[in-house]
C-alpha atoms as a PDB file:
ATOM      1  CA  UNK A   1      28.831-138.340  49.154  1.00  0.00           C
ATOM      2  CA  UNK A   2      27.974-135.838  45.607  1.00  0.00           C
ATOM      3  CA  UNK A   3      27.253-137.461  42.586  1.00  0.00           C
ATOM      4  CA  UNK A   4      31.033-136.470  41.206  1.00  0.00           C
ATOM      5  CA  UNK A   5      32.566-138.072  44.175  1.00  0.00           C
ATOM      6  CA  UNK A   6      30.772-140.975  43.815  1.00  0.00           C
ATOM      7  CA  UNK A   7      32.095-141.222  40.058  1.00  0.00           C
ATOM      8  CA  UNK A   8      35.537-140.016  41.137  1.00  0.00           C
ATOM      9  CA  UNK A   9      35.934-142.895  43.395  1.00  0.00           C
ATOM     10  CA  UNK A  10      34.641-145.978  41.013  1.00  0.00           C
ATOM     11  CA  UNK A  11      37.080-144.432  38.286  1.00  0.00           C
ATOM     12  CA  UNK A  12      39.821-144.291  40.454  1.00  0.00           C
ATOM     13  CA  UNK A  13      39.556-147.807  42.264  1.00  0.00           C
ATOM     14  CA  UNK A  14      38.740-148.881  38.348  1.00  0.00           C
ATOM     15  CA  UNK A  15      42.398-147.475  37.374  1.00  0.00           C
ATOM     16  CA  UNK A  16      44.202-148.857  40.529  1.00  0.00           C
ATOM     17  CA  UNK A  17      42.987-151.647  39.629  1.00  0.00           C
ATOM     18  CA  UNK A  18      44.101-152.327  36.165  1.00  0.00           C
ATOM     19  CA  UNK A  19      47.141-150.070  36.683  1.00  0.00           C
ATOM     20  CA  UNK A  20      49.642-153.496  37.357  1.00  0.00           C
ATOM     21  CA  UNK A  21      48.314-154.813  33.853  1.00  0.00           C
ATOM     22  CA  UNK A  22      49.365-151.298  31.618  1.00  0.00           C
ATOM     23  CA  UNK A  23      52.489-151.199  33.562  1.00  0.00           C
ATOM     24  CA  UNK A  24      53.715-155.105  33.994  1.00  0.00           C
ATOM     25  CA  UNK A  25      50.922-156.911  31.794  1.00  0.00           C
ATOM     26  CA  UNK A  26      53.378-160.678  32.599  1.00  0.00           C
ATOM     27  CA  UNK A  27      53.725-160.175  36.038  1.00  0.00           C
ATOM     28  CA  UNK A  28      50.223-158.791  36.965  1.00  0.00           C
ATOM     29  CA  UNK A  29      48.608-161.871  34.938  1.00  0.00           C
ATOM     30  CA  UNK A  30      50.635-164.297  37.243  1.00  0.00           C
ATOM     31  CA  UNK A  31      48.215-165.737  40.282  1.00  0.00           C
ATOM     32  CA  UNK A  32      49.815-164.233  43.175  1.00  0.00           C
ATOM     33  CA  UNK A  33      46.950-164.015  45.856  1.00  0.00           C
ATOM     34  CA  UNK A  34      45.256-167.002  46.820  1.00  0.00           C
ATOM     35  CA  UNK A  35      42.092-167.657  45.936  1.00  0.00           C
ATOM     36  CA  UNK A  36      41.060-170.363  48.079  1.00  0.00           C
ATOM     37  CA  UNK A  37      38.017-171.829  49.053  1.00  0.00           C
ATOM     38  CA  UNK A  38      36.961-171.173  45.428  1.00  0.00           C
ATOM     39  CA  UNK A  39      38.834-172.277  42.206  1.00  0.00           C
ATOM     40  CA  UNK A  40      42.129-171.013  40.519  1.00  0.00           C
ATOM     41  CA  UNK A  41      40.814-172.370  37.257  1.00  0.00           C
ATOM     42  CA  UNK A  42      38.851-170.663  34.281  1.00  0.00           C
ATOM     43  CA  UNK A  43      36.871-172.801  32.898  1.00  0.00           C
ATOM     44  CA  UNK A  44      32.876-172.738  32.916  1.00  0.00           C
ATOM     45  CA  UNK A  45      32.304-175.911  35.481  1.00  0.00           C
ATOM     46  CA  UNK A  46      34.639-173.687  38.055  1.00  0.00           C
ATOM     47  CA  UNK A  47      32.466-170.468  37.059  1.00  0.00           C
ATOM     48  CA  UNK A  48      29.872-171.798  38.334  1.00  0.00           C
ATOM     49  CA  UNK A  49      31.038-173.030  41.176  1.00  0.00           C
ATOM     50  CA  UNK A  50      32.586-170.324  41.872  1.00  0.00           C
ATOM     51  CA  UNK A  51      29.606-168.213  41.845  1.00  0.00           C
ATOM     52  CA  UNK A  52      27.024-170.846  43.528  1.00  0.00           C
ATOM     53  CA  UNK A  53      29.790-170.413  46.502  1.00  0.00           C
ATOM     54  CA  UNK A  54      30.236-166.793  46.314  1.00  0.00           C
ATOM     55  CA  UNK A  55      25.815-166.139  46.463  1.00  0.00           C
ATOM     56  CA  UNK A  56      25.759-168.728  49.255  1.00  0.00           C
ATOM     57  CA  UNK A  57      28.296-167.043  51.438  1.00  0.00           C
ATOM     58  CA  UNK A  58      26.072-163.667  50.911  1.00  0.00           C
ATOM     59  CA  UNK A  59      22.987-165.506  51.436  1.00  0.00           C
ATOM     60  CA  UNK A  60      24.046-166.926  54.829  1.00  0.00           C
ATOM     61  CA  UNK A  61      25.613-163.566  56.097  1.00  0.00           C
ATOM     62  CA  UNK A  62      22.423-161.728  55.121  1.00  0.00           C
ATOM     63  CA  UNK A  63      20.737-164.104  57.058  1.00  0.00           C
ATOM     64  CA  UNK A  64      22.671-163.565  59.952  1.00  0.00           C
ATOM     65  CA  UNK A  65      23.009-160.616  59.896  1.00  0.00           C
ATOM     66  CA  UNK A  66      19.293-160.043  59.870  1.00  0.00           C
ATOM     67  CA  UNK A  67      18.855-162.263  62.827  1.00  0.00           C
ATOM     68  CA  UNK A  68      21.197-159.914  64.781  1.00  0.00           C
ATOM     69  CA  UNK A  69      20.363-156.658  63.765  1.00  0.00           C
ATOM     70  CA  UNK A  70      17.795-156.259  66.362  1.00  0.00           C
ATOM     71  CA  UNK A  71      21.079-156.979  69.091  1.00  0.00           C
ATOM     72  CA  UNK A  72      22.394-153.223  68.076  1.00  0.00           C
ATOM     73  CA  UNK A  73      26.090-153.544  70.242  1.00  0.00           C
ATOM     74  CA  UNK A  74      26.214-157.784  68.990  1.00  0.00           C
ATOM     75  CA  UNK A  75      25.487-156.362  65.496  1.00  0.00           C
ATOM     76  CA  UNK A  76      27.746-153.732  65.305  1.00  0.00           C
ATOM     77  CA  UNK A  77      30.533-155.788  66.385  1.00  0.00           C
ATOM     78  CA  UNK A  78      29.624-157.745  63.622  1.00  0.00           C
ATOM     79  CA  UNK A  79      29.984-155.548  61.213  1.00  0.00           C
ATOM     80  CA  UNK A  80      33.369-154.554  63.130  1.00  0.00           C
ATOM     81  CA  UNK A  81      35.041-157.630  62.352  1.00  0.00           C
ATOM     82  CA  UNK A  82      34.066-157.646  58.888  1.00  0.00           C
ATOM     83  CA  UNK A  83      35.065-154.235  58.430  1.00  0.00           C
ATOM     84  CA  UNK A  84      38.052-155.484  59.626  1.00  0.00           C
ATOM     85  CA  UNK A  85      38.779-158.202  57.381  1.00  0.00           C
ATOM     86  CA  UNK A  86      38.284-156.423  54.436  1.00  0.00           C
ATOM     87  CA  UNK A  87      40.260-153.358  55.158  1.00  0.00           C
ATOM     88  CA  UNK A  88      43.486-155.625  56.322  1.00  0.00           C
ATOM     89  CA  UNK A  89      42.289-158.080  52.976  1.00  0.00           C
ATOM     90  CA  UNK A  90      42.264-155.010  50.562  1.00  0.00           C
ATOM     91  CA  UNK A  91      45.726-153.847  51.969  1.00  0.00           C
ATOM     92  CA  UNK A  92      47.490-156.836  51.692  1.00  0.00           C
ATOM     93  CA  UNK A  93      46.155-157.849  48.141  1.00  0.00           C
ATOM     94  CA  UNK A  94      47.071-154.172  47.066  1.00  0.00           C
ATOM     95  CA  UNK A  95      50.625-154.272  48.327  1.00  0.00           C
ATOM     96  CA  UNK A  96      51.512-158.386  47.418  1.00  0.00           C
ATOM     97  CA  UNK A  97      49.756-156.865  43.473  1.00  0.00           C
ATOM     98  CA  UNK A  98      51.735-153.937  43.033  1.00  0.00           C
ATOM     99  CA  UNK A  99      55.136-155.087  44.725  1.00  0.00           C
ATOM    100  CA  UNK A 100      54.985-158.651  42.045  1.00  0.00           C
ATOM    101  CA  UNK A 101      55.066-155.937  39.584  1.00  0.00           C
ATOM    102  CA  UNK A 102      57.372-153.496  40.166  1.00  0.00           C
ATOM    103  CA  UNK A 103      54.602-150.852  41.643  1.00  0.00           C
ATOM    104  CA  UNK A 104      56.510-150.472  45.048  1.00  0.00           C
ATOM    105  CA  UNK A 105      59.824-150.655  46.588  1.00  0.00           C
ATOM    106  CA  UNK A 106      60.953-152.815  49.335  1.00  0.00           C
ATOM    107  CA  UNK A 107      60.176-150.442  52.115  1.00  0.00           C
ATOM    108  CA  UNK A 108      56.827-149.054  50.532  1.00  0.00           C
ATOM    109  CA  UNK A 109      55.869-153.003  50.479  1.00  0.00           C
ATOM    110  CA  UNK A 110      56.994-153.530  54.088  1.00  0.00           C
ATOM    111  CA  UNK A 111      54.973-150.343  55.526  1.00  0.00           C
ATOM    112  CA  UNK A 112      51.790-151.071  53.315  1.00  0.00           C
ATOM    113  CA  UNK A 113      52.194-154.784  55.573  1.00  0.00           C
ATOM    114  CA  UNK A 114      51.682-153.011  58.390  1.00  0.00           C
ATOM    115  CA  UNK A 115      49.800-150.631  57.744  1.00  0.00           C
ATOM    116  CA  UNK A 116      46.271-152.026  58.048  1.00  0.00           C
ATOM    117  CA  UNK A 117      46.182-152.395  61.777  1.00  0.00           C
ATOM    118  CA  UNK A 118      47.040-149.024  62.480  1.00  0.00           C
ATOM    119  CA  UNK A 119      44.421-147.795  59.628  1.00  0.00           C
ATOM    120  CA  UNK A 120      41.386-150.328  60.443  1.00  0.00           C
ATOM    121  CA  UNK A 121      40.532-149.341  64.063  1.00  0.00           C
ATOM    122  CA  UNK A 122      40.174-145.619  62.404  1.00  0.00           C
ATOM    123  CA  UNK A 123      38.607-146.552  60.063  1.00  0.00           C
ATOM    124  CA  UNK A 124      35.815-148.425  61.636  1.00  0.00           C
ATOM    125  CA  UNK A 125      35.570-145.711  64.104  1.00  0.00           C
ATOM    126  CA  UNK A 126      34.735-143.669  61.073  1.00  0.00           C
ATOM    127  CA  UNK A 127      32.148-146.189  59.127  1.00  0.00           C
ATOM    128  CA  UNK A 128      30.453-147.168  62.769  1.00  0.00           C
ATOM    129  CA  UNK A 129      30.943-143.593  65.217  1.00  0.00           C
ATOM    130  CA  UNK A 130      31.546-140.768  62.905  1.00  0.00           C
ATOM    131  CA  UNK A 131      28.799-142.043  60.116  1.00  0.00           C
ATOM    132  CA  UNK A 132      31.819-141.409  57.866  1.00  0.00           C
ATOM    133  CA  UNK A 133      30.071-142.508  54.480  1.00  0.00           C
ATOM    134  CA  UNK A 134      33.441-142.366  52.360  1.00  0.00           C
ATOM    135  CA  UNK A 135      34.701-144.912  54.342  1.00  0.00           C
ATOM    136  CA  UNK A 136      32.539-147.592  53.573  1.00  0.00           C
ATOM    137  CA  UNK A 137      32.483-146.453  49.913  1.00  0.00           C
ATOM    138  CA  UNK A 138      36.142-146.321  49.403  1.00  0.00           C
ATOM    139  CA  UNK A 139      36.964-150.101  51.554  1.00  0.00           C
ATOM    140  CA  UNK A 140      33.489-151.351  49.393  1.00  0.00           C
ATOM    141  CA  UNK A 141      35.301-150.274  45.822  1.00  0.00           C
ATOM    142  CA  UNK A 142      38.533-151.331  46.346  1.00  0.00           C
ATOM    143  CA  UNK A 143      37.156-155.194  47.505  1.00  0.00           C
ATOM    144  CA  UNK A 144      35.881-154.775  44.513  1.00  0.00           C
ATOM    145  CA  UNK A 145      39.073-154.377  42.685  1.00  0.00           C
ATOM    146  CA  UNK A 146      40.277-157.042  45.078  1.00  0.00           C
ATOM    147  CA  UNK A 147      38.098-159.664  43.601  1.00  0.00           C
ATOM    148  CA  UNK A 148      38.727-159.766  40.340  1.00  0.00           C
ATOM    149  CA  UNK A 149      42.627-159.842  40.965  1.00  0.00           C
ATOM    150  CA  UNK A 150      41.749-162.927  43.013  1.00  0.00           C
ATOM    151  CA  UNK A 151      39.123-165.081  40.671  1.00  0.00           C
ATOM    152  CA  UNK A 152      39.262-166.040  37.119  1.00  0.00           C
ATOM    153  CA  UNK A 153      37.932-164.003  34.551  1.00  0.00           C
ATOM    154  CA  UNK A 154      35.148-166.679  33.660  1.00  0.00           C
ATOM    155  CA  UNK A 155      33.904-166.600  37.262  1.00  0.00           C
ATOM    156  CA  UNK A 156      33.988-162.502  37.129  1.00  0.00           C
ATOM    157  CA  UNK A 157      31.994-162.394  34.484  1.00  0.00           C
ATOM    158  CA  UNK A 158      29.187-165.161  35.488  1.00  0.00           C
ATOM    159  CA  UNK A 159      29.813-163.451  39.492  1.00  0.00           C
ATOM    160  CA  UNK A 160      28.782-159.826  37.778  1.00  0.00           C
ATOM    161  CA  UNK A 161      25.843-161.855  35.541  1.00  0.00           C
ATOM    162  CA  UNK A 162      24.442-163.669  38.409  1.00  0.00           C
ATOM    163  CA  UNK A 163      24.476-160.824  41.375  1.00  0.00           C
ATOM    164  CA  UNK A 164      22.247-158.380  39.472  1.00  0.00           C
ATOM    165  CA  UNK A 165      19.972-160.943  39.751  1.00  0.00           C
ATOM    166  CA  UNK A 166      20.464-161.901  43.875  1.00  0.00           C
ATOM    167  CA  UNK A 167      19.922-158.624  43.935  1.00  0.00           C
ATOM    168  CA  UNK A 168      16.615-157.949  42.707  1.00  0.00           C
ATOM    169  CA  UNK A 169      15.270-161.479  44.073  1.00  0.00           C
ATOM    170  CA  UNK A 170      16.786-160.381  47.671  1.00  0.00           C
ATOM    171  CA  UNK A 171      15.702-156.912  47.576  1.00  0.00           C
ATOM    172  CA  UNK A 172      11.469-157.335  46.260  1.00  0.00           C
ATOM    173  CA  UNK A 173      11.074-160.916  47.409  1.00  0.00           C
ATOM    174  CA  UNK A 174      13.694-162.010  50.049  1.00  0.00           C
ATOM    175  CA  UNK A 175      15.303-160.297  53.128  1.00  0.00           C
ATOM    176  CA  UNK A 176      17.391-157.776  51.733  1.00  0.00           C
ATOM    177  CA  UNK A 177      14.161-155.844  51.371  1.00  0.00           C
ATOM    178  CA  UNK A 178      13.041-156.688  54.910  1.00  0.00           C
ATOM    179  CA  UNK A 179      16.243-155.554  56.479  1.00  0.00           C
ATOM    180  CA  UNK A 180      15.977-152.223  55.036  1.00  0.00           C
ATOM    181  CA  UNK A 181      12.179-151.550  55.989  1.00  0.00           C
ATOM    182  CA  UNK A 182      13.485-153.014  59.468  1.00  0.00           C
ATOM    183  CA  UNK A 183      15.868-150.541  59.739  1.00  0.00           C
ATOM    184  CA  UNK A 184      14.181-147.337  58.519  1.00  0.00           C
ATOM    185  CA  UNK A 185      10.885-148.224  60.615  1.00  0.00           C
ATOM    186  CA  UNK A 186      13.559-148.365  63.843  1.00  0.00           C
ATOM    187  CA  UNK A 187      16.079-145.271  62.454  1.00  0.00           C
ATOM    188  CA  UNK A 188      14.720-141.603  63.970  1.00  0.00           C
ATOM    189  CA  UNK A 189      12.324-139.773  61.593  1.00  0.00           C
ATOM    190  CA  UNK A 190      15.239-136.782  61.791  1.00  0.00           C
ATOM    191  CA  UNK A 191      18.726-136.590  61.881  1.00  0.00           C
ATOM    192  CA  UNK A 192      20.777-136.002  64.691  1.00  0.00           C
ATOM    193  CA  UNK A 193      21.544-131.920  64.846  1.00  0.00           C
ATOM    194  CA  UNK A 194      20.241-131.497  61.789  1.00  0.00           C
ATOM    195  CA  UNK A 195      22.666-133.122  59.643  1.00  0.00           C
ATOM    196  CA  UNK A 196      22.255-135.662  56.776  1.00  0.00           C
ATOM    197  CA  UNK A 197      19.623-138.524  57.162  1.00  0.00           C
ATOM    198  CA  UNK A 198      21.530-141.792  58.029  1.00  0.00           C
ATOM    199  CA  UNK A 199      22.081-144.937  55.667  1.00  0.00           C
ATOM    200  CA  UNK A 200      19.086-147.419  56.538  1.00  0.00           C
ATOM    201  CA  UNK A 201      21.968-149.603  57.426  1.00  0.00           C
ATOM    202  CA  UNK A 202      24.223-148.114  59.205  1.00  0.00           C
ATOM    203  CA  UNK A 203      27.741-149.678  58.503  1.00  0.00           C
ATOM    204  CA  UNK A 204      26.457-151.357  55.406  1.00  0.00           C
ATOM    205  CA  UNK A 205      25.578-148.612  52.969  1.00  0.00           C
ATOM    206  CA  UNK A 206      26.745-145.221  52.354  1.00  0.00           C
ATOM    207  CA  UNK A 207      24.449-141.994  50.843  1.00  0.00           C
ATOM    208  CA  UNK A 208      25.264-140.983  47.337  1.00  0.00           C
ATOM    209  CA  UNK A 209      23.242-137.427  47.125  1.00  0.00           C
ATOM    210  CA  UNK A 210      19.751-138.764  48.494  1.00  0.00           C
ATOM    211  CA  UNK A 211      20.303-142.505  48.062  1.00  0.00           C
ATOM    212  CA  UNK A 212      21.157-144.809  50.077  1.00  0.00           C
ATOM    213  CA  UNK A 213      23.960-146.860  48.431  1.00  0.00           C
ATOM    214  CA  UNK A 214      25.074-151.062  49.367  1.00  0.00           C
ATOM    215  CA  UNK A 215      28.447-151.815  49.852  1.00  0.00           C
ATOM    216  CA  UNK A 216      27.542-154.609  47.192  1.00  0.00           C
ATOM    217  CA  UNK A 217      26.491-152.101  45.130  1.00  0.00           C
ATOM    218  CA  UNK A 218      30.295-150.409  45.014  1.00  0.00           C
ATOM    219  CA  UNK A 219      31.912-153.596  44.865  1.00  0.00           C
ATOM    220  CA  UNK A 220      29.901-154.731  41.549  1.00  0.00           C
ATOM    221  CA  UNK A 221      30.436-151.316  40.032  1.00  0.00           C
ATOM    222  CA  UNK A 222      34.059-151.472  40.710  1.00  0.00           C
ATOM    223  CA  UNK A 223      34.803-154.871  39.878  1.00  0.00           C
ATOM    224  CA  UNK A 224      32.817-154.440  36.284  1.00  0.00           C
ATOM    225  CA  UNK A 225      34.986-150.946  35.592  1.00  0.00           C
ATOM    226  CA  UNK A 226      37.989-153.202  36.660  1.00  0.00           C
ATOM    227  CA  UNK A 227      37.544-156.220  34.811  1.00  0.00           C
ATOM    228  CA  UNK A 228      36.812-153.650  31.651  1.00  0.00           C
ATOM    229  CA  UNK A 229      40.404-151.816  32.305  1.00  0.00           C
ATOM    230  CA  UNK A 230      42.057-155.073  32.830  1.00  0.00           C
ATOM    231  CA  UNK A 231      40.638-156.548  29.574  1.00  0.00           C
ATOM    232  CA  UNK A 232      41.364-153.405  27.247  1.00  0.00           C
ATOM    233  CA  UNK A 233      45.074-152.737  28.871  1.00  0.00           C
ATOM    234  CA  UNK A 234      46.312-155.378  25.894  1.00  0.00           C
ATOM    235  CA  UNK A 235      45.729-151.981  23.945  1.00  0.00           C
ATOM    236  CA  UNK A 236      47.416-149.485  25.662  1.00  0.00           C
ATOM    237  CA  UNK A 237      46.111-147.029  28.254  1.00  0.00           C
ATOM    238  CA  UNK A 238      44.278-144.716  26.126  1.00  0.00           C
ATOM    239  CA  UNK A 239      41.930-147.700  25.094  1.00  0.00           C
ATOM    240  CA  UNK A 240      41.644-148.770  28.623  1.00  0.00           C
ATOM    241  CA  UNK A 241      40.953-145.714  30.449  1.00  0.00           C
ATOM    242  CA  UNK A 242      38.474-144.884  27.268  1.00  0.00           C
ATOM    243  CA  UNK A 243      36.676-148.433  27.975  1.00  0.00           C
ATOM    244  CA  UNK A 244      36.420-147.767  31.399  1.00  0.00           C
ATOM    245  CA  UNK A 245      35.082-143.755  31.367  1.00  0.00           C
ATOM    246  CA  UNK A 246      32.321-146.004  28.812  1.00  0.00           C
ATOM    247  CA  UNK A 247      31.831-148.320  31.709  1.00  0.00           C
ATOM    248  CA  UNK A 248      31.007-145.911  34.302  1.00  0.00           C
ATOM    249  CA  UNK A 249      29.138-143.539  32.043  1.00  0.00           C
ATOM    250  CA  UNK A 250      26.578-146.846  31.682  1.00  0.00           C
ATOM    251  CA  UNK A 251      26.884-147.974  34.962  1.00  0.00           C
ATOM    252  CA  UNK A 252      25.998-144.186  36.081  1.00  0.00           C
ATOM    253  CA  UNK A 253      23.159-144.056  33.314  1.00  0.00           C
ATOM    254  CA  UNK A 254      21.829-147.404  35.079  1.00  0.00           C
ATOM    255  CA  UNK A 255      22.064-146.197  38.219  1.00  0.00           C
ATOM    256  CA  UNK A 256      19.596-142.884  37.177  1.00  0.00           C
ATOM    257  CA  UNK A 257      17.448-145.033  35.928  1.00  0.00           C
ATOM    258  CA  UNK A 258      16.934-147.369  39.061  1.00  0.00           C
ATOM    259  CA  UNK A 259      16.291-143.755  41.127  1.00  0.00           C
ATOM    260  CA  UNK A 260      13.537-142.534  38.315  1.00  0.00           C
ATOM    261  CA  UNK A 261      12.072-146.074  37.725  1.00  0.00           C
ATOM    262  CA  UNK A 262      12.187-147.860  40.489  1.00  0.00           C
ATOM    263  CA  UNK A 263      13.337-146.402  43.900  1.00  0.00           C
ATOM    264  CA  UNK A 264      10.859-143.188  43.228  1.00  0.00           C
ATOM    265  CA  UNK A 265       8.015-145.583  42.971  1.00  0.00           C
ATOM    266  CA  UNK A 266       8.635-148.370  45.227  1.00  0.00           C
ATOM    267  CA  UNK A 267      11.095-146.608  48.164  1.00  0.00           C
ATOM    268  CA  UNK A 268      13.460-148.658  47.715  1.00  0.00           C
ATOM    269  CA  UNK A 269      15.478-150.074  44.766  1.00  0.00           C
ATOM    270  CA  UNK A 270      18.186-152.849  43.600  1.00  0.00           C
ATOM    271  CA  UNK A 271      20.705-151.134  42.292  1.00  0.00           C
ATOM    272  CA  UNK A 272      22.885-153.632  39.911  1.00  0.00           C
ATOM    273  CA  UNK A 273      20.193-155.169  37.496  1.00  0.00           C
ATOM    274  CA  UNK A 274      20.011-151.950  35.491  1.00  0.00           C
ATOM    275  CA  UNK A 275      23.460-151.089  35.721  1.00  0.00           C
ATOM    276  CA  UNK A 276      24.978-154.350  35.228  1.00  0.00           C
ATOM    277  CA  UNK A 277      22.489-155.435  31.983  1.00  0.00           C
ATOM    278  CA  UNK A 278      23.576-151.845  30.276  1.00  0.00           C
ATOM    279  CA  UNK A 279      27.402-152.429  31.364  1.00  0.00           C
ATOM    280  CA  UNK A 280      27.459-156.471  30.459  1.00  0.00           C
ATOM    281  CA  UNK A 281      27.528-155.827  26.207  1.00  0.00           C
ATOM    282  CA  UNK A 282      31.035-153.824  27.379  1.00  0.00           C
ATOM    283  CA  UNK A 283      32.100-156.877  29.567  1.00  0.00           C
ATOM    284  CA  UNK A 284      31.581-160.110  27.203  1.00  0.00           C
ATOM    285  CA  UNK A 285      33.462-157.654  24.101  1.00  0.00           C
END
């Protein structure tokens, strides 16, 4: 994926998702999608609860999915059925979101429905047996968008505070870091046919120009340009989509300056504390 593309894409999954708040602000603020097991409510005691629940889930599938990763068919069926989940999850939220406010008409709703399971078997096919970057990038952005329809503003804000830092403790001292020396020390020294180099994790990360790219890493970038768009819509869409062209144009600053600071000298890189501490002033305004 180029540089613009990758750009493109959090802008656009940004805009989808704050589009039901410029066009029905009453009806996209009711809670529509459930948001169990964590907590409808916005308070700071549910935040963080909220967010202790949300970095334990991701602590105990990266250990997983470490253990399994040396099982190559058990892991990528792994990574099937989560692919899985999130592409039917993202369709559904989209379509129950945009039909509550007016976005789509009976029969758009009733097709969107269905639509997942005869898009998801594609689409893994594309993520797991064509090495179809895009694919992860575009499912990874919209969940993005997806969770902060779902959880409280409170908990989006201490959830995009709190995974900058799971991020850098995972990737230099815990087994984030591992998995992705694991997997380049096991992934061929050239690519097949002489195309482009694979993702160290295949499934799990997508290439943006020479970097490899987490699918947490699109999810936090989307969700932050999101939760921006959502917040300035009280103001009209010019002030929204101006807030959120400033979000990316930080979060894309950021992410320059983990590939010059870090990544060149270390190999390998978190990718949200940068981003996320120059984008969080533009969150908490």
């Amino acid at each position: 994926m180029r540089t613009h593309a990758f750009m493109a894409l959090l802008f656009a999954a940004g805009l989808l998702g704050a589009l039901p708040y410029l066009y029905a602000p009453s009806q996209a603020s009711e809670q529509i999608l459930p948001a169990a097991p964590y907590s409808p409510s916005n308070t700071a005691s549910a935040a963080a609860y909220n967010t202790t629940l949300f970095i334990s889930l991701a602590v105990a599938a990266t250990v997983f999915i470490y253990l399994v990763m040396r099982y190559r068919k058990f892991f990528k069926a792994f990574i099937a059925a989560i692919w899985l989940l999130v592409i039917v999850g993202v369709f559904w939220a989209y379509d129950l979101k945009y039909y509550s406010c007016g976005l789509l008409p009976d029969w758009a709703a009733e097709a969107l429905f269905y639509a997942p399971f005869a898009v998801a078997p594609a689409v893994i096919y594309a993520i797991l047996k064509a090495r179809l970057d895009q694919a992860v990038a575009v499912f990874s952005a919209l969940a993005g968008t997806m969770v902060v329809w779902i959880l409280p503003p409170l908990t989006v804000l201490a959830l995009l505070a709190a995974l900058p830092v799971y991020d850098l403790v995972m990737v230099y001292w815990g087994l984030l870091g591992r998995m992705v020396r694991k997997a380049k020390e096991s992934a061929p020294l050239q690519p097949p046919a002489g195309g482009p180099r694979e993702p160290p994790l295949m499934g799990l990360m997508a290439r943006v120009g020479e970097v490899s790219v987490g699918t947490g890493d699109f999810f936090a970038y989307t969700a932050a340009i999101t939760f921006i768009g959502i917040k300035f819509s009280q103001y009209g869409l010019i002030p929204s989509l101006a807030a959120m062209a400033l979000g990316l144009v930080l979060i894309y600053a950021g992410f320059l300056l983990t590939v010059r600071l870090l990544l060149r000298r270390f190999g390998y890189a978190p990718a949200l504390p940068i981003p996320m501490a120059l984008v969080m002033p533009l969150l908490l305004l």
